[in-house]
PDB file of N, CA and C in Angstrom:
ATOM      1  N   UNK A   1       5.262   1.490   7.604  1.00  0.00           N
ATOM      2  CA  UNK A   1       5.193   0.045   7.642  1.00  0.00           C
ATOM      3  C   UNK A   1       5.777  -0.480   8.954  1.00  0.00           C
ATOM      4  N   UNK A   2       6.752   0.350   9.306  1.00  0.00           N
ATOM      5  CA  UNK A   2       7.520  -0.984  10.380  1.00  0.00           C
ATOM      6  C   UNK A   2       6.931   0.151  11.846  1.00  0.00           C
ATOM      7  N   UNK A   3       5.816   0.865  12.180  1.00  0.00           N
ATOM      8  CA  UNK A   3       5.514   1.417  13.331  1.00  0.00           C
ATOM      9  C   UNK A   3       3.617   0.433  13.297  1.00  0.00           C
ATOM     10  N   UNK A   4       3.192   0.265  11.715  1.00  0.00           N
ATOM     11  CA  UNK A   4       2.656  -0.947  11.637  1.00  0.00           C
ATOM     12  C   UNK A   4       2.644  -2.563  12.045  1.00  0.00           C
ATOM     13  N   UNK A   5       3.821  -2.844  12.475  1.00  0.00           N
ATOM     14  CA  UNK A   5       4.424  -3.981  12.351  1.00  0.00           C
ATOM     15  C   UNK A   5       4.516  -4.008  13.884  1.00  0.00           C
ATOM     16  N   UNK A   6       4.915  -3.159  14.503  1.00  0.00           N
ATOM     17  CA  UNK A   6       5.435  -2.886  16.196  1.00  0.00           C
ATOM     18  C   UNK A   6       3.445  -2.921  16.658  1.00  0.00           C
ATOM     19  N   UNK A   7       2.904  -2.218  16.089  1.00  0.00           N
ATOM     20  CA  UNK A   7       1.458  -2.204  16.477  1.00  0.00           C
ATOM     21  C   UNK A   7       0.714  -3.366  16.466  1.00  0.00           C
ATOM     22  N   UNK A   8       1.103  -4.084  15.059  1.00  0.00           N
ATOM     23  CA  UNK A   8       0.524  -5.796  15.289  1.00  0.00           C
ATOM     24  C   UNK A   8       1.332  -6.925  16.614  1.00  0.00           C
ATOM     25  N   UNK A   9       2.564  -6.452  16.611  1.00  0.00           N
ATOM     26  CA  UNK A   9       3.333  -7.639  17.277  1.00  0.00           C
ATOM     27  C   UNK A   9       2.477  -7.239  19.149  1.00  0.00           C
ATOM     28  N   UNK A  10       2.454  -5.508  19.239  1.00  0.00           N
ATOM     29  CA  UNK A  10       1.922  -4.744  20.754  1.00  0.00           C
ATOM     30  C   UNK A  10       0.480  -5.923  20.293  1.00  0.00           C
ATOM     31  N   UNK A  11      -0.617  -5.474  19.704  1.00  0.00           N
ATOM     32  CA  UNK A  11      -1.827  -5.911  20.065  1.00  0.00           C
ATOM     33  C   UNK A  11      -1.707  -7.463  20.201  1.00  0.00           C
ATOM     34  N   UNK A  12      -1.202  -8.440  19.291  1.00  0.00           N
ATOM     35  CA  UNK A  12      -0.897 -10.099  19.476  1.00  0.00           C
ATOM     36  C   UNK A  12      -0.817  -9.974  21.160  1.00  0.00           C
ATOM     37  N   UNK A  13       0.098  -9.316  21.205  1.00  0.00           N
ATOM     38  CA  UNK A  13       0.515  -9.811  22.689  1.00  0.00           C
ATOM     39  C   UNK A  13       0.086  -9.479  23.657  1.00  0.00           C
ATOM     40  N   UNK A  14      -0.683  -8.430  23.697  1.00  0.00           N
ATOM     41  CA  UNK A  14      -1.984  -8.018  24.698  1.00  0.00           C
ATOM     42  C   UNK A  14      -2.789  -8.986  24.707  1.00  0.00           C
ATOM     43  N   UNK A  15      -3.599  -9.358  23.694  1.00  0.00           N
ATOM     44  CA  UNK A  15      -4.544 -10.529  23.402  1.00  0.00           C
ATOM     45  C   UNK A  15      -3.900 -11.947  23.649  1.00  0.00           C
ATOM     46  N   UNK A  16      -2.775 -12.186  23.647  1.00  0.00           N
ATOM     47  CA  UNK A  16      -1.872 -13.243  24.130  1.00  0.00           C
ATOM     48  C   UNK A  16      -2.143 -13.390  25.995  1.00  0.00           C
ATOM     49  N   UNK A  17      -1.699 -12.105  26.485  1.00  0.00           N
ATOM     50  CA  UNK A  17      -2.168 -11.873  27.438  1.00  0.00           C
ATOM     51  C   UNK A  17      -2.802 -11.723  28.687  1.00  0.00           C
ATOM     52  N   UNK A  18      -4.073 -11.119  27.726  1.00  0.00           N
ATOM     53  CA  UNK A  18      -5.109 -11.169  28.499  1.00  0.00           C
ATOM     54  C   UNK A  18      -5.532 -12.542  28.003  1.00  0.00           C
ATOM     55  N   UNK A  19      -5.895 -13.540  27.052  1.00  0.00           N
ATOM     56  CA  UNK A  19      -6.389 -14.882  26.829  1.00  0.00           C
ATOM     57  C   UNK A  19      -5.866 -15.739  28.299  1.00  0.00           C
ATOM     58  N   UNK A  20      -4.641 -15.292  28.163  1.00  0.00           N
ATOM     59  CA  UNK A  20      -3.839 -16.557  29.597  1.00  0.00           C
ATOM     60  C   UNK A  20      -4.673 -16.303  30.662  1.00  0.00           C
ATOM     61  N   UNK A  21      -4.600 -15.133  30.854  1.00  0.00           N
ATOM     62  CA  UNK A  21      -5.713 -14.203  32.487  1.00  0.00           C
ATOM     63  C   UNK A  21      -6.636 -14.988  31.966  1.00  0.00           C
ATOM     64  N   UNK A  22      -7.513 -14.626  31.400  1.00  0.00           N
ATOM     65  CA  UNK A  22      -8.870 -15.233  31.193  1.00  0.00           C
ATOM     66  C   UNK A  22      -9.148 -16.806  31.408  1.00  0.00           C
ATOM     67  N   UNK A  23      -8.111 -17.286  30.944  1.00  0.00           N
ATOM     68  CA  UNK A  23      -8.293 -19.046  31.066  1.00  0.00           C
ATOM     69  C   UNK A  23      -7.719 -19.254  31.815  1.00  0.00           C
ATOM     70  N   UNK A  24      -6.785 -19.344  32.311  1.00  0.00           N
ATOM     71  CA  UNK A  24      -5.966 -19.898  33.392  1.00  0.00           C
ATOM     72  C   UNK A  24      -5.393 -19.368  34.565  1.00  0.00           C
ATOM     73  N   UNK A  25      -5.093 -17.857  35.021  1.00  0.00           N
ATOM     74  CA  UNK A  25      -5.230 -17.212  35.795  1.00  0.00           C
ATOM     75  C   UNK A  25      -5.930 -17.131  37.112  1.00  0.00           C
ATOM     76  N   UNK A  26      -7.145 -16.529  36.759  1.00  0.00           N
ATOM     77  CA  UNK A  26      -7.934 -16.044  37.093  1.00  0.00           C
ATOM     78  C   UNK A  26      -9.126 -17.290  38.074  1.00  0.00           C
ATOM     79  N   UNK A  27      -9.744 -17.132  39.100  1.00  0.00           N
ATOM     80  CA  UNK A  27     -10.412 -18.359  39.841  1.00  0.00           C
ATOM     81  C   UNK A  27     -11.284 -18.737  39.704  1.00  0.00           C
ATOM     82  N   UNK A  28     -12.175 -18.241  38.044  1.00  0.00           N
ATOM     83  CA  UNK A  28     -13.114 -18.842  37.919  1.00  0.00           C
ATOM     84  C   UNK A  28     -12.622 -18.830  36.145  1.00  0.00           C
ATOM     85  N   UNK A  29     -11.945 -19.708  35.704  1.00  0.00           N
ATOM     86  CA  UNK A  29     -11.342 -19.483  34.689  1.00  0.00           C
ATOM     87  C   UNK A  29     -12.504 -19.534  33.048  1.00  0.00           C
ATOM     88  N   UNK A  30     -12.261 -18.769  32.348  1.00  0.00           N
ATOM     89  CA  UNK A  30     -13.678 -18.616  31.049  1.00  0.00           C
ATOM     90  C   UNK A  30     -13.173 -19.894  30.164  1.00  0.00           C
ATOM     91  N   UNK A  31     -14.660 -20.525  29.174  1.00  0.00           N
ATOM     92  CA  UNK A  31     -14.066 -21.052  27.749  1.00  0.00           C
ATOM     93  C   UNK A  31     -13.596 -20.442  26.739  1.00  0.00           C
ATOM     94  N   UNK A  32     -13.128 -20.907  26.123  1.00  0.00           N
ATOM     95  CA  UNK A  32     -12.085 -20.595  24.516  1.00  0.00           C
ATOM     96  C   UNK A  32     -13.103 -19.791  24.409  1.00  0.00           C
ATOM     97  N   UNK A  33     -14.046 -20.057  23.866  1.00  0.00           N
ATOM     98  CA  UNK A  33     -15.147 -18.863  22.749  1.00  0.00           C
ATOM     99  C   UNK A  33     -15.593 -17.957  23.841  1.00  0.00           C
ATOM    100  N   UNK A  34     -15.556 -17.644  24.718  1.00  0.00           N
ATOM    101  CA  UNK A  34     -16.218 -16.910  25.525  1.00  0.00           C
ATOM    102  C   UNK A  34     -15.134 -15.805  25.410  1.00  0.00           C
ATOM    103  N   UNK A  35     -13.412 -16.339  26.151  1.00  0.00           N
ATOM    104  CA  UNK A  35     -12.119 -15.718  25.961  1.00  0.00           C
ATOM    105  C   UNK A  35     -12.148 -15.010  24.239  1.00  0.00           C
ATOM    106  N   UNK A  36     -12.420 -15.449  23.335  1.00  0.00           N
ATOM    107  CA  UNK A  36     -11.868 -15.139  22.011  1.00  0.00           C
ATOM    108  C   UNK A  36     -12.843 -13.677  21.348  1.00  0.00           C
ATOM    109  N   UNK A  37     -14.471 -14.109  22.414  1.00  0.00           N
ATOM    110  CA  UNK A  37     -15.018 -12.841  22.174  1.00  0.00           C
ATOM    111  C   UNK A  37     -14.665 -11.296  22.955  1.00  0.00           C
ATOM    112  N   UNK A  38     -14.125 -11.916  23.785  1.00  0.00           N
ATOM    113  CA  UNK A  38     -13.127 -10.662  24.308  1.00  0.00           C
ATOM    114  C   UNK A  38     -12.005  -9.765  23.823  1.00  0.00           C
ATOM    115  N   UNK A  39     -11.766 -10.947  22.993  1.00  0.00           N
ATOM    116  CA  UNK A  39     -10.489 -10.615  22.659  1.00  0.00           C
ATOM    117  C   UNK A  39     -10.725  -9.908  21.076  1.00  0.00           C
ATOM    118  N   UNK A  40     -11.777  -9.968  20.877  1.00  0.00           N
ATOM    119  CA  UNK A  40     -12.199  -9.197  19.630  1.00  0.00           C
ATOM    120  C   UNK A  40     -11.560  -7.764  19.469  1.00  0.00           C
ATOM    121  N   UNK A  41     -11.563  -6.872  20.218  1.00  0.00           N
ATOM    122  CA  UNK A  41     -11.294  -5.630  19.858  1.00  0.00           C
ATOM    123  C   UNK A  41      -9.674  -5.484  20.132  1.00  0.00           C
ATOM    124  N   UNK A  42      -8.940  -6.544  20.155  1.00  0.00           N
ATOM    125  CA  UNK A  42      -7.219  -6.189  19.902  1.00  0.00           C
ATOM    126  C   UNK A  42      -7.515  -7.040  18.824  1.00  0.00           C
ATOM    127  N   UNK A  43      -8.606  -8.278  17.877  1.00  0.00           N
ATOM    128  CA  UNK A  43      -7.785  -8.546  16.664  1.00  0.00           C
ATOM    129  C   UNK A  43      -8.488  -7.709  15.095  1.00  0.00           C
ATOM    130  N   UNK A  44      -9.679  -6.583  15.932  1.00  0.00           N
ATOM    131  CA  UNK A  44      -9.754  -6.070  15.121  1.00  0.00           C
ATOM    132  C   UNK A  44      -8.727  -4.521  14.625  1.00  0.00           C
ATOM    133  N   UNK A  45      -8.144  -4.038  15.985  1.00  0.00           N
ATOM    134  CA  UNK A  45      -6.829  -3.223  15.794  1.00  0.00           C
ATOM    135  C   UNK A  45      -5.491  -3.789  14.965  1.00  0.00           C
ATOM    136  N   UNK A  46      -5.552  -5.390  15.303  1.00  0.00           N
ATOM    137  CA  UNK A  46      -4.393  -6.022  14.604  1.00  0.00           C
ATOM    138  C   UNK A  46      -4.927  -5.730  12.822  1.00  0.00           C
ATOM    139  N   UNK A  47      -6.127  -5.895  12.512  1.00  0.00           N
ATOM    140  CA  UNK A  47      -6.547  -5.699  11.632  1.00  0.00           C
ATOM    141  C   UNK A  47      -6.433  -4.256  10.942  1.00  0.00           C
ATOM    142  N   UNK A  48      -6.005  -3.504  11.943  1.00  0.00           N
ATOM    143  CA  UNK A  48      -6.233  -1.847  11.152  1.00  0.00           C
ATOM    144  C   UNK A  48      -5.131  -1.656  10.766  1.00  0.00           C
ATOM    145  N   UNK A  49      -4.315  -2.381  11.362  1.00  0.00           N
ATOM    146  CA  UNK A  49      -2.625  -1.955  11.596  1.00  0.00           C
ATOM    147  C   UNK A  49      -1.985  -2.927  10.546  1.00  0.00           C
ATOM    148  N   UNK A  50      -3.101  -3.832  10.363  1.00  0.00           N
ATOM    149  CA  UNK A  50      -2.446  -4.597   8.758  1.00  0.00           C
ATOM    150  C   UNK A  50      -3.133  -3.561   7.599  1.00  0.00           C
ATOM    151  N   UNK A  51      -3.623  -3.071   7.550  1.00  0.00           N
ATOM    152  CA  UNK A  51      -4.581  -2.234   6.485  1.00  0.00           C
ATOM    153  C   UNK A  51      -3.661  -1.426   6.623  1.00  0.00           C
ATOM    154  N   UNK A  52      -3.212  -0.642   7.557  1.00  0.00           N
ATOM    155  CA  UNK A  52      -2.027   0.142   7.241  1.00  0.00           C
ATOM    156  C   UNK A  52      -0.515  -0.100   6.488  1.00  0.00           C
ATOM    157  N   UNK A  53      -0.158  -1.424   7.154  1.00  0.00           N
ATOM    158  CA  UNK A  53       1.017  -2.005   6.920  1.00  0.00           C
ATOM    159  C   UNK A  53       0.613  -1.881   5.080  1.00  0.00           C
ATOM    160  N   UNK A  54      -0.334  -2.762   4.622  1.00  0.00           N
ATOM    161  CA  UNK A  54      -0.537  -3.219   3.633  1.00  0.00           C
ATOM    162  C   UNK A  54      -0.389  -1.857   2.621  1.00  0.00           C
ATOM    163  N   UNK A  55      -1.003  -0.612   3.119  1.00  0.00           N
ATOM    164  CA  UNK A  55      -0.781   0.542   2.072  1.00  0.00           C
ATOM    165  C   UNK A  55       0.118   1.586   2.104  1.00  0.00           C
ATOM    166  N   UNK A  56       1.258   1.155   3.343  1.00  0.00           N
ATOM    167  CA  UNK A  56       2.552   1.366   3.384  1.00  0.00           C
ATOM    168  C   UNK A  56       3.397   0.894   1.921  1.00  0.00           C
ATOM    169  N   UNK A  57       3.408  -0.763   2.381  1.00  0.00           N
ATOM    170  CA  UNK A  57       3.603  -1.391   1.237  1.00  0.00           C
ATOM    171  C   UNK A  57       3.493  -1.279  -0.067  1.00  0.00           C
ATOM    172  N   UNK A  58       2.447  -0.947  -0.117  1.00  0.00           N
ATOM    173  CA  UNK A  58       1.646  -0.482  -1.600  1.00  0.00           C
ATOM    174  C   UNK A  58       2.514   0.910  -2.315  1.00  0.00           C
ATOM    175  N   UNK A  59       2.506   1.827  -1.087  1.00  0.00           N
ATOM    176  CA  UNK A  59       3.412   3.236  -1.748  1.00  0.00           C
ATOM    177  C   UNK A  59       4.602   2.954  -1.843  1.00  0.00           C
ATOM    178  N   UNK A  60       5.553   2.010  -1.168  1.00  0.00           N
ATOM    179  CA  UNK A  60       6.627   1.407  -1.149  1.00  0.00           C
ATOM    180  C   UNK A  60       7.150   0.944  -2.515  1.00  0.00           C
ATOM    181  N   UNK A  61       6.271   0.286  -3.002  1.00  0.00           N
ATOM    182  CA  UNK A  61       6.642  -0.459  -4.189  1.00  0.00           C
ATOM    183  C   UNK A  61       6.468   0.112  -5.246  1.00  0.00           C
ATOM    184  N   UNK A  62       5.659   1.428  -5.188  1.00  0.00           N
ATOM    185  CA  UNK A  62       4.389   1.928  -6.477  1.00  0.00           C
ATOM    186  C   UNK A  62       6.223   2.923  -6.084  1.00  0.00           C
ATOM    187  N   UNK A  63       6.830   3.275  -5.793  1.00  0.00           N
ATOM    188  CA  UNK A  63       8.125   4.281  -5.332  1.00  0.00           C
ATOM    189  C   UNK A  63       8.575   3.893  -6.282  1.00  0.00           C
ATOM    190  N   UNK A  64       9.216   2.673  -6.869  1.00  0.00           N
ATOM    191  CA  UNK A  64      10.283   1.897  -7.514  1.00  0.00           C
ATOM    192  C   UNK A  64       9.718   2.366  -9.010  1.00  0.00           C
ATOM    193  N   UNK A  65       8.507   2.057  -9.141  1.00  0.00           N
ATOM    194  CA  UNK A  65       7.907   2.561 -10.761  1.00  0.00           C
ATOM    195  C   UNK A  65       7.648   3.779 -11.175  1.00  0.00           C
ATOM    196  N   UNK A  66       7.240   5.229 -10.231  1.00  0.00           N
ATOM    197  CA  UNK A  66       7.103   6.018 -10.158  1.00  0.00           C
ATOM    198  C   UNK A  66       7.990   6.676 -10.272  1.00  0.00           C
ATOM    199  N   UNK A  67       9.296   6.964 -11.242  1.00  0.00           N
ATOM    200  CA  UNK A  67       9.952   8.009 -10.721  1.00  0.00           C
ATOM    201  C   UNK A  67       9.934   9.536 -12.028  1.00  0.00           C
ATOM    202  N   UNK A  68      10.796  10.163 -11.529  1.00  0.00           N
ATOM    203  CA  UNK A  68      10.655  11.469 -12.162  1.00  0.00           C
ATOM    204  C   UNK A  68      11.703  10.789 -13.528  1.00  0.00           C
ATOM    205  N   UNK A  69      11.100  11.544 -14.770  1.00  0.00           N
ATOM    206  CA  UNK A  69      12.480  11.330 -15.800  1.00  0.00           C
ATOM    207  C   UNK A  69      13.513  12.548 -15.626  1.00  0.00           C
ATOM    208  N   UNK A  70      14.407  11.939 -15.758  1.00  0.00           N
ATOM    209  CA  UNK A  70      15.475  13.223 -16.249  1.00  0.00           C
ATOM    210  C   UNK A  70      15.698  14.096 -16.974  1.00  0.00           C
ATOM    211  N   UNK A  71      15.727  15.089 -16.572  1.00  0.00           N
ATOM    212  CA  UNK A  71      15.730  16.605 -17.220  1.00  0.00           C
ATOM    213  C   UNK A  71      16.942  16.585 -18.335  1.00  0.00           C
ATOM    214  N   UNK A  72      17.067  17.216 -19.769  1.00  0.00           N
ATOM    215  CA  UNK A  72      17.719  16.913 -20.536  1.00  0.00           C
ATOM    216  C   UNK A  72      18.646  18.108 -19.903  1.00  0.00           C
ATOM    217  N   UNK A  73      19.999  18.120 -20.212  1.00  0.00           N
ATOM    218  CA  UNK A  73      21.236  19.207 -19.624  1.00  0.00           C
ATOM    219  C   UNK A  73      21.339  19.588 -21.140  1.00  0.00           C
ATOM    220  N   UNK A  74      21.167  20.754 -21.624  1.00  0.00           N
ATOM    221  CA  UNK A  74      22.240  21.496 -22.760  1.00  0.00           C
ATOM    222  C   UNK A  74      23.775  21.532 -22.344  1.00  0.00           C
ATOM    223  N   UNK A  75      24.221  21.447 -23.537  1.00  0.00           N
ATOM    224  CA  UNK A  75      25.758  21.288 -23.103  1.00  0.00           C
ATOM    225  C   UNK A  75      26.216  22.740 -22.825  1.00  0.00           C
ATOM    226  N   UNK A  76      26.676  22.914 -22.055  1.00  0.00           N
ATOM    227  CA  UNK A  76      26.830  24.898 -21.519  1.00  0.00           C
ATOM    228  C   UNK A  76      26.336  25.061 -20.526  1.00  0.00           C
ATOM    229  N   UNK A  77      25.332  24.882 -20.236  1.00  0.00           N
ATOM    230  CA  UNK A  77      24.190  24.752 -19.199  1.00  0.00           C
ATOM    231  C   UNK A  77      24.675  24.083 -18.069  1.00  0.00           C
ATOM    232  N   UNK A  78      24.225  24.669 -16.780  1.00  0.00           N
ATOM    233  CA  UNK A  78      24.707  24.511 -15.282  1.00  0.00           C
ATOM    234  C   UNK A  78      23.522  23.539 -14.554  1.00  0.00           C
ATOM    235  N   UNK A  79      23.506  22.475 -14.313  1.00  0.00           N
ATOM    236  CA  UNK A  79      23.001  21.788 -13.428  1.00  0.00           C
ATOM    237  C   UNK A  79      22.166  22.706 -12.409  1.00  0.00           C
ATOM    238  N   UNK A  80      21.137  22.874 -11.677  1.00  0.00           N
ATOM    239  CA  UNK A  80      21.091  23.844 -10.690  1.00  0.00           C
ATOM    240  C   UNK A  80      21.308  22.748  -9.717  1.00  0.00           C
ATOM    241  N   UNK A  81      21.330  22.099  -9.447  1.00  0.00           N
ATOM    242  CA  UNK A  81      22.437  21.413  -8.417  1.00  0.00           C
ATOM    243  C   UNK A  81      23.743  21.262  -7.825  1.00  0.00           C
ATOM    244  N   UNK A  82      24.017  21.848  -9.385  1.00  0.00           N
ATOM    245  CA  UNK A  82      25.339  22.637  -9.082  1.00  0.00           C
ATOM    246  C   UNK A  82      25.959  23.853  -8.893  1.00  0.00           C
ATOM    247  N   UNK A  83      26.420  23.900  -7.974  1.00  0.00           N
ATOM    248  CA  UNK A  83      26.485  26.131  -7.960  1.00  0.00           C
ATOM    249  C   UNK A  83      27.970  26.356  -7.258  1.00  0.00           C
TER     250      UNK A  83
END
């Protein structure tokens, strides 16, 4: 989740970026929609990297409900954890 999270904040800000270059920079500066179709392939990575985040999340939480039950101890009987 959180190497997800570093990957959305990296691509925003590439596309942050390069948008400024594109419009205002640059000496023949582009329009919004012209800039935004450029910028397509960092918000479809932002997009992969939420699909990730999101099923990070998902195993994250499914952790909390999932757990093992506890093994019953006979009384006499040694933990094997314990030695």
């Amino acid at each position: 989740m959180t190497v997800s999270m570093v990957f959305i904040t990296l691509f925003l800000t590439a596309a942050g970026i390069l948008q400024v270059w594109l419009q205002r920079i640059i000496p023949n500066p582009q329009p919004f929609m012209a800039v935004q179709d450029q910028l397509a392939m960092f918000y479809w990575m932002r997009w992969l990297a939420g699909v990730v985040f999101f099923a990070g999340l998902a195993v994250y939480l499914y952790s909390f409900f999932a757990k093992d039950k506890p093994e019953a101890i006979e009384a006499g009987e040694a933990h094997p954890s314990v030695t």
